[in-house]
Protein backbone atom coordinates (compact mmCIF):
# COMPACT_ATOMS: atom_id res chain seq x y z
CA UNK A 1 218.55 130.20 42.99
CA UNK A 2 220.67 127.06 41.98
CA UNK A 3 224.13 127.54 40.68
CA UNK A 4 224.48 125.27 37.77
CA UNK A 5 226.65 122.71 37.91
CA UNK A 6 229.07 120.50 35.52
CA UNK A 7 229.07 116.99 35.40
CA UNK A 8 232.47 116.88 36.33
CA UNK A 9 232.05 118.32 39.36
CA UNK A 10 229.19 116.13 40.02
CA UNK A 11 231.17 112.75 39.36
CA UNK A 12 234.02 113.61 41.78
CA UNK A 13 230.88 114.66 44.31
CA UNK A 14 229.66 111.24 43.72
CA UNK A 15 232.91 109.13 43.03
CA UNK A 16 233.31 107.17 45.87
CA UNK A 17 230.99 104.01 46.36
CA UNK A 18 231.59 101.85 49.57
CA UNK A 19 232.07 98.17 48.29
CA UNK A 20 233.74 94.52 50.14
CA UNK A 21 237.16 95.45 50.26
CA UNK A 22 237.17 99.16 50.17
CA UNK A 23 235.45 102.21 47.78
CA UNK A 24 235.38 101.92 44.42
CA UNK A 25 235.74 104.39 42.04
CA UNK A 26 234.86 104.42 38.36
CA UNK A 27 236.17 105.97 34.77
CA UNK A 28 236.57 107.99 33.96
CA UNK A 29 237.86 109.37 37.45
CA UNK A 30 239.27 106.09 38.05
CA UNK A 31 241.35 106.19 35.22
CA UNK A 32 243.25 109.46 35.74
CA UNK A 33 243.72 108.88 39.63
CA UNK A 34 245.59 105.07 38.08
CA UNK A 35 247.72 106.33 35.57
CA UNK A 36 248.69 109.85 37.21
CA UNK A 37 248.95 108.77 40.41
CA UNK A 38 249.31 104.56 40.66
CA UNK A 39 246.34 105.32 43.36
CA UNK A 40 244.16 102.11 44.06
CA UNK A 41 243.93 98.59 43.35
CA UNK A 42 242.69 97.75 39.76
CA UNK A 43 239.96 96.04 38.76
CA UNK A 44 237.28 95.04 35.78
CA UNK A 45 236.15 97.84 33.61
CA UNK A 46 239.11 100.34 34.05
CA UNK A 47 237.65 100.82 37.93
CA UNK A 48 239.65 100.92 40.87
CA UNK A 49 239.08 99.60 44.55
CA UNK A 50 240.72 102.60 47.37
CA UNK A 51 241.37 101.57 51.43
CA UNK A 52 239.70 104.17 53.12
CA UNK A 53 243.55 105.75 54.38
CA UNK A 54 243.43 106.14 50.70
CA UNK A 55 240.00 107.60 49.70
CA UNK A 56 240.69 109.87 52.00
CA UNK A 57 244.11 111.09 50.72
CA UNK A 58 241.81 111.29 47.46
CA UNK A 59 239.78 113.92 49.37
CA UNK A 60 242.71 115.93 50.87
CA UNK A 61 244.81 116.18 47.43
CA UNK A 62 242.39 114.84 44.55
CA UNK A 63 239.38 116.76 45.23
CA UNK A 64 237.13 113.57 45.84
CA UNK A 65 234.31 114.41 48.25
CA UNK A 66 233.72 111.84 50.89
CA UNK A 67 230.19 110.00 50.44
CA UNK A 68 229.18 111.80 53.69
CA UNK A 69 229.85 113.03 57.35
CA UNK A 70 230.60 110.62 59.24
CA UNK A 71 233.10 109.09 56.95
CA UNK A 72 236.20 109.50 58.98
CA UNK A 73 234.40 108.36 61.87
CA UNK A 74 233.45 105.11 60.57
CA UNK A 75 236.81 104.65 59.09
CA UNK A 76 238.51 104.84 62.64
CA UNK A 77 235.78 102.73 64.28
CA UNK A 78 236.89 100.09 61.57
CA UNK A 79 240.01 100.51 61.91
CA UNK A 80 241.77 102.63 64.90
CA UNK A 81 245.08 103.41 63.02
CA UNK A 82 243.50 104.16 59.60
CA UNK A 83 244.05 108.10 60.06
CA UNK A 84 247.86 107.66 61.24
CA UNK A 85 247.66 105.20 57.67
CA UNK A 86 246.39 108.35 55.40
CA UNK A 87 249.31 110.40 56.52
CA UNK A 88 251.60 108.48 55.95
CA UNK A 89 250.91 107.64 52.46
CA UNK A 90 250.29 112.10 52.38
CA UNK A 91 254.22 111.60 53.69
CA UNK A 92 255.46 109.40 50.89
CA UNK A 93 253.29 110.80 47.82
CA UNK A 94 254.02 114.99 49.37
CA UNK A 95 257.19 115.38 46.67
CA UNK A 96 255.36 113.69 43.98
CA UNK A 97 256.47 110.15 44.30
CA UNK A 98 254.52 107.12 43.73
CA UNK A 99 252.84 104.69 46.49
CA UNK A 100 250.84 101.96 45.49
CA UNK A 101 249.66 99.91 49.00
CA UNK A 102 250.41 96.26 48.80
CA UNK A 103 247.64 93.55 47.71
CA UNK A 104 248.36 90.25 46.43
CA UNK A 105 247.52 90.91 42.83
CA UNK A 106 249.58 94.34 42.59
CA UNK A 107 251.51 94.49 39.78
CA UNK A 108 255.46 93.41 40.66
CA UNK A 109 253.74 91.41 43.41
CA UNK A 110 256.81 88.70 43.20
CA UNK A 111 259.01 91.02 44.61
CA UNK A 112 257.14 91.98 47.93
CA UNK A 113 257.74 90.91 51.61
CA UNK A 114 254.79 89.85 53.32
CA UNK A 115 255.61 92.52 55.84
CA UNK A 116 255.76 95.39 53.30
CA UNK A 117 252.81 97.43 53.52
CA UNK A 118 253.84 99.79 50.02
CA UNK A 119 255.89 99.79 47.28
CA UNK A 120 257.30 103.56 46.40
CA UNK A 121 258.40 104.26 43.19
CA UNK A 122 260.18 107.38 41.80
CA UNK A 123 258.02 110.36 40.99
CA UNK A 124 259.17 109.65 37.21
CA UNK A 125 258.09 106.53 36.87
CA UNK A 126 255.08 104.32 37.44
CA UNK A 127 253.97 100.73 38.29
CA UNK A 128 253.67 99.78 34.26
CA UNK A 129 257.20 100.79 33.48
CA UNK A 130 258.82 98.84 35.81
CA UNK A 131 260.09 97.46 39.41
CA UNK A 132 259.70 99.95 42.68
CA UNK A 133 262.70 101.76 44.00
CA UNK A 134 261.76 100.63 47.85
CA UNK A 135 259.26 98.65 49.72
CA UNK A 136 257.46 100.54 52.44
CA UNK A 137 256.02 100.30 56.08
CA UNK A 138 254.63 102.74 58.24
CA UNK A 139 254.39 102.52 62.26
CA UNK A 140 253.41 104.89 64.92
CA UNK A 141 255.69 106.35 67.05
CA UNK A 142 254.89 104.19 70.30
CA UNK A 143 254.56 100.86 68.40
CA UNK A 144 257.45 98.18 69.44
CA UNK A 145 259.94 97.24 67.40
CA UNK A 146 261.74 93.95 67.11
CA UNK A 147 265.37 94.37 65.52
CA UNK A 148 265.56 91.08 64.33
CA UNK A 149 262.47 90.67 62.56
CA UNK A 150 263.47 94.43 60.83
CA UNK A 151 266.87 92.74 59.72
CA UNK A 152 265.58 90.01 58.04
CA UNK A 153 263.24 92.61 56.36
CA UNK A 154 265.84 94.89 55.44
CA UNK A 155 267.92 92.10 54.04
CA UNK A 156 265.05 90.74 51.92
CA UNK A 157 264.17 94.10 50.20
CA UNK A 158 267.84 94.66 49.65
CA UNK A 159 268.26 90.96 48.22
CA UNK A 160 265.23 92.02 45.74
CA UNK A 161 266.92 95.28 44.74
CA UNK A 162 264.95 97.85 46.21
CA UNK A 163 265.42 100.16 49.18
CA UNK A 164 263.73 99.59 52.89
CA UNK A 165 261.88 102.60 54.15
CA UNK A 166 260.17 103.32 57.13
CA UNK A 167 257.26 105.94 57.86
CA UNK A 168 257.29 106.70 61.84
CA UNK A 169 254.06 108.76 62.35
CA UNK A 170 254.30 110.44 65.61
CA UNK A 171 251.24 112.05 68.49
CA UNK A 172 251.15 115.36 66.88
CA UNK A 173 250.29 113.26 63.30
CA UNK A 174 254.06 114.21 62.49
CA UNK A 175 255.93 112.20 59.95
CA UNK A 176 259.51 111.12 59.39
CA UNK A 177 261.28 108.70 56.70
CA UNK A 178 264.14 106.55 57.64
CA UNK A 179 266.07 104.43 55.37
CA UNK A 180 267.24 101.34 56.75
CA UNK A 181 269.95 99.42 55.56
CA UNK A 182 272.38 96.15 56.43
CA UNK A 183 276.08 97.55 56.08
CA UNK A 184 279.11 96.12 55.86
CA UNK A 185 281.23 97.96 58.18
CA UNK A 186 285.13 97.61 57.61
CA UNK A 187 288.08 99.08 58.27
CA UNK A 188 291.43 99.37 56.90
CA UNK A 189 293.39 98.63 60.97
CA UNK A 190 295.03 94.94 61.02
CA UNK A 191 292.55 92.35 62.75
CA UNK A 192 293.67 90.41 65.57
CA UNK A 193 293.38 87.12 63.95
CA UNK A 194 296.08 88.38 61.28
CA UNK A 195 298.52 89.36 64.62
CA UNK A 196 301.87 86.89 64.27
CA UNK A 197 303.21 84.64 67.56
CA UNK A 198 305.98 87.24 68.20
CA UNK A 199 303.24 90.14 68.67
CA UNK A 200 300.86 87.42 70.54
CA UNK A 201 303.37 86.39 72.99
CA UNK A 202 304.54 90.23 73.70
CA UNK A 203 300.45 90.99 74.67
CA UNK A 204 300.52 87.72 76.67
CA UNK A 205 303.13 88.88 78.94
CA UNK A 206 301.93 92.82 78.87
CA UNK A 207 298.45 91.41 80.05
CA UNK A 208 300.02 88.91 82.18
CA UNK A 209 301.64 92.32 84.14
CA UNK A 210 298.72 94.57 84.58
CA UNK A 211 296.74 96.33 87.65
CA UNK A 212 292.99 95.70 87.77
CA UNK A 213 291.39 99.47 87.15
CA UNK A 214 287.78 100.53 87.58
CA UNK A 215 287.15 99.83 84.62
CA UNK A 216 288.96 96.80 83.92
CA UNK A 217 292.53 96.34 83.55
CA UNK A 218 295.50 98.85 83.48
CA UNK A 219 298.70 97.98 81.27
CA UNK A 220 302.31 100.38 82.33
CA UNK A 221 303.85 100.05 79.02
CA UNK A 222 303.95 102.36 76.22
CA UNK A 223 304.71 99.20 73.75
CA UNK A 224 301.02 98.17 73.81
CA UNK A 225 300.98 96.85 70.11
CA UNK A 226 297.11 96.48 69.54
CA UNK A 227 296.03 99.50 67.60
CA UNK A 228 292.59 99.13 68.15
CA UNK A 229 291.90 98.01 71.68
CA UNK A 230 293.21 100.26 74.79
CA UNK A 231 293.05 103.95 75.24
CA UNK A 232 296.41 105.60 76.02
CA UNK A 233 296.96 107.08 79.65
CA UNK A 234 299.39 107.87 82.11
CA UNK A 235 302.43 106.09 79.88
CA UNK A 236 300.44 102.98 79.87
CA UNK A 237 296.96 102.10 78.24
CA UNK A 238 293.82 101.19 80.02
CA UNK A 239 291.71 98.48 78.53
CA UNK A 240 287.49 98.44 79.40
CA UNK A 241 285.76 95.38 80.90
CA UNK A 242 284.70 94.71 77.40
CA UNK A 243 287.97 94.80 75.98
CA UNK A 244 289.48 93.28 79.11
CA UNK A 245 287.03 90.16 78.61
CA UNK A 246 287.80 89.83 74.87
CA UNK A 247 291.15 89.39 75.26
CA UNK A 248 291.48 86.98 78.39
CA UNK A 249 288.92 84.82 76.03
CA UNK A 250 291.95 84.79 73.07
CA UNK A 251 294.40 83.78 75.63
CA UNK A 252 292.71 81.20 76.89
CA UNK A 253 292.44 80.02 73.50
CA UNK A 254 288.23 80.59 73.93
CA UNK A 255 285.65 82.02 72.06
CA UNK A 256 284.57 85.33 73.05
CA UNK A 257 281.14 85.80 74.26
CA UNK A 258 278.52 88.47 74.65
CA UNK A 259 279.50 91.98 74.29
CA UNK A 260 283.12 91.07 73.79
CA UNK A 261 282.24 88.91 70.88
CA UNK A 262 280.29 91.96 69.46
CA UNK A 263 283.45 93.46 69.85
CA UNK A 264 285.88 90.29 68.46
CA UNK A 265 283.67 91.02 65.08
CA UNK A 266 284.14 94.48 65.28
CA UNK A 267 288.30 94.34 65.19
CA UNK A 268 288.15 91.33 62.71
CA UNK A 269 287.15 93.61 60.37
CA UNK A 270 289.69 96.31 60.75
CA UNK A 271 287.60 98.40 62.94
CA UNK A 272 288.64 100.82 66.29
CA UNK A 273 286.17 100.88 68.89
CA UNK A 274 285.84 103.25 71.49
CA UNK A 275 283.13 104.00 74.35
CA UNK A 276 280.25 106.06 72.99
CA UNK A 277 278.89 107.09 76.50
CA UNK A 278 278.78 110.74 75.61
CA UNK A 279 276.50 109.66 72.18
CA UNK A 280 274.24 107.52 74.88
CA UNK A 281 275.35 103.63 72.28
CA UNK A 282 277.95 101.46 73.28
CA UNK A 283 280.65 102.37 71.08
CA UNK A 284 281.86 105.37 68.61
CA UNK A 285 283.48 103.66 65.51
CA UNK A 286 286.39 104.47 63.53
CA UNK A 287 287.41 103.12 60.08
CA UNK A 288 291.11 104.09 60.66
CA UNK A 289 293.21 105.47 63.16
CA UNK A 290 291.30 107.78 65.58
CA UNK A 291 294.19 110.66 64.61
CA UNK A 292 293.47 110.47 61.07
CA UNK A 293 289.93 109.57 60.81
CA UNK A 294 286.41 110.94 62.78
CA UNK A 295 283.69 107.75 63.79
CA UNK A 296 281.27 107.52 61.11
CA UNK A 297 279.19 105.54 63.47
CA UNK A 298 277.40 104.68 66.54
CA UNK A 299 276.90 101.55 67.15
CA UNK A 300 274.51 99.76 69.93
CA UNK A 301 274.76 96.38 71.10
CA UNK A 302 271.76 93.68 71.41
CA UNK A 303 271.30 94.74 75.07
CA UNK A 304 270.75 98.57 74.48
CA UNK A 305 268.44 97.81 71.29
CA UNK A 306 265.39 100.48 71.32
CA UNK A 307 262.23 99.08 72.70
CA UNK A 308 260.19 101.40 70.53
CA UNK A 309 259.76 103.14 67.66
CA UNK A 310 260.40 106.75 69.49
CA UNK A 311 263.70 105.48 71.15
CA UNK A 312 265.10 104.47 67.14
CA UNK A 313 264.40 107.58 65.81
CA UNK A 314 265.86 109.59 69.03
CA UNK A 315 268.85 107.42 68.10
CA UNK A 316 268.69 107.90 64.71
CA UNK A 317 268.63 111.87 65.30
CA UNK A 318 271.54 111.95 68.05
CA UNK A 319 273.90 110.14 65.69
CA UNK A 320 272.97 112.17 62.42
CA UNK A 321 273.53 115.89 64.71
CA UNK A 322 277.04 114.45 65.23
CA UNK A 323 276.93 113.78 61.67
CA UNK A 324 277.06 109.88 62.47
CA UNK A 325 275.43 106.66 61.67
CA UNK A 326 273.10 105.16 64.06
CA UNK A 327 274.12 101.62 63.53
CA UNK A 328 273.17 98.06 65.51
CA UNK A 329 275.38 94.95 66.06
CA UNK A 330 274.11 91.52 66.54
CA UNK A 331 275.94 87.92 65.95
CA UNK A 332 274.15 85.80 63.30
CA UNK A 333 276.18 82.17 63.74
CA UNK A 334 279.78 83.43 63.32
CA UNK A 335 278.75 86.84 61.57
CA UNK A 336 278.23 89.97 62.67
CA UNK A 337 275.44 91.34 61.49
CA UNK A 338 274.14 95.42 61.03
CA UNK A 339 270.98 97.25 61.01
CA UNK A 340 271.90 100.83 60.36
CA UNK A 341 269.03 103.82 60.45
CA UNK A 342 269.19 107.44 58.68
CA UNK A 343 266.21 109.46 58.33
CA UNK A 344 265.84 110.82 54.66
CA UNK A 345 263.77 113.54 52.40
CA UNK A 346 261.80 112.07 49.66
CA UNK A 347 262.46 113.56 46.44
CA UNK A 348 265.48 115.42 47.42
């Protein structure tokens, strides 16, 4: 015997119809999976055009049955990374926020980067009542990752006004969300460049006076009267081959290169710096004194930058169980420049 069935039950059996670009799905089903859900690309007649990532989110959460068996299949033989895609748009949309997948008609389409994949918006809100709260990509775990081209991502989302987020899908089909942004680290210790003759000349002849160290040069004085460069020991302070290079650069009347001009536009902006061996980055760094203040972050230099999206998020997850900010330096002309990384829970 045949159980009857509705015809509602029958359209959402039958919803999905393959079609150039994607599957297309029609009202009325169409029309509640738009204006619940922002799912799909719109089209003529109310109907809506799905990647097949997408359909198949449909079928996990919207009860759409896939046209038949050897959908998922076919999907990864067109596309190898299409699975990985479908969860991480599960990721995004799992606390009820909004994804809409990036097309060149899509509505607020003026304010995407041609390297955002998504736009997210707020699980409040919707693509017809106005702009996205962050643009979107998604990369496997293993995938490289090239710091530069990220920063000039990050800073074009920001300059639009939305947030830069990142899904990382990892072997195990794992997600996690990072939030990437471009600080502007400063601190409140008196940069170098601000230092008077008087104080110049006393350094000069402190420097002039030291014992080469390990490490790089050892200063017997308990005058040293840089705040932020030296660590004290043994009635003197001991300055690193970073620190040791910096300065010889300044009294030579030079400009500072590599990783001591990384550090030159750390201390220009009121910063401390200290080694962050024990954190596996280059530096630990404080906004203040180290006595009054802990390091809100770590900081890496161009030469340690993660290869890969699995090294960045072991980064990221170091720094935040020390209750940190993973954070990385570069020099843009005379700038220093930031690309900071903290994972984050949507709709929290």
């Amino acid at each position: 015997m045949t159980l009857p069935t509705n015809d509602s039950d029958k359209t959402l059996r039958e919803a999905l119809v393959k079609c150039p670009g994607g599957w297309r799905i029609d009202p009325p089903v169409s029309s509640r999976l738009w204006q619940k859900s922002a799912l799909g690309r719109t089209v003529e007649n109310g109907s809506i055009i799905l990647r097949s990532a997408e359909a198949l989110y449909c079928h996990w959460h919207r009860n759409i049955a896939l046209p038949d068996a050897r959908f998922v299949e076919e999907m990864l033989e067109e596309d190898e990374r299409a699975l990985c895609e479908a969860v991480a748009i599960e990721t995004i949309r799992a606390g009820g926020e909004i994804l809409m997948i990036c097309h060149p008609d899509s509505p607020h389409s003026e304010l995407r980067h041609d390297k955002s994949w998504g736009m997210r918006w707020e699980r409040t809100e919707h693509p017809a009542s106005g702009p996205p709260t962050a643009q979107v990509r998604w990369f496997i775990s293993t995938d490289s990752l090239d710091m530069d081209e990220m920063r000039e991502w990050v800073l074009a989302v920001e300059d639009n006004g939305q947030r830069a987020e990142v899904v990382v899908v990892d072997p195990e089909y794992d997600t996690t969300v990072y939030l990437l942004t471009r600080p502007s680290l400063q601190g409140t210790l008196t940069p170098p460049s601000q230092l008077d003759e008087e104080t110049w000349n006393r350094i000069k002849k402190l420097f002039a006076g030291g014992l080469s160290s390990p490490e790089g040069i050892f200063i017997h004085s308990q005058e040293w009267p840089l705040d932020n460069i030296g660590v004290s020991q043994s009635g003197g302070v001991s300055l690193d081959r970073t620190e040791t290079d910096w300065l010889e650069a300044l009294l030579r009347g030079e400009i500072p290169t590599g990783d001591a001009a990384l550090l030159d536009g750390l201390l220009e902006r009121g910063l401390l710096a200290r080694p962050g061996f024990k954190y596996g980055c280059r530096w630990r760094v404080y906004d203040g004194k180290m006595a009054a203040v802990h390091a809100p972050w770590l900081v890496s230099t161009e030469n340690e930058n993660p290869r890969s999206w699995n090294e960045a998020c072991l980064r990221a997850r170091l720094a935040a169980g020390v209750n940190k900010l993973w954070t990385a330096i570069a020099i843009d002309g005379e700038e220093s420049i930031f690309l900071s990384m903290e994972r984050i829970l949507l709709g929290r």
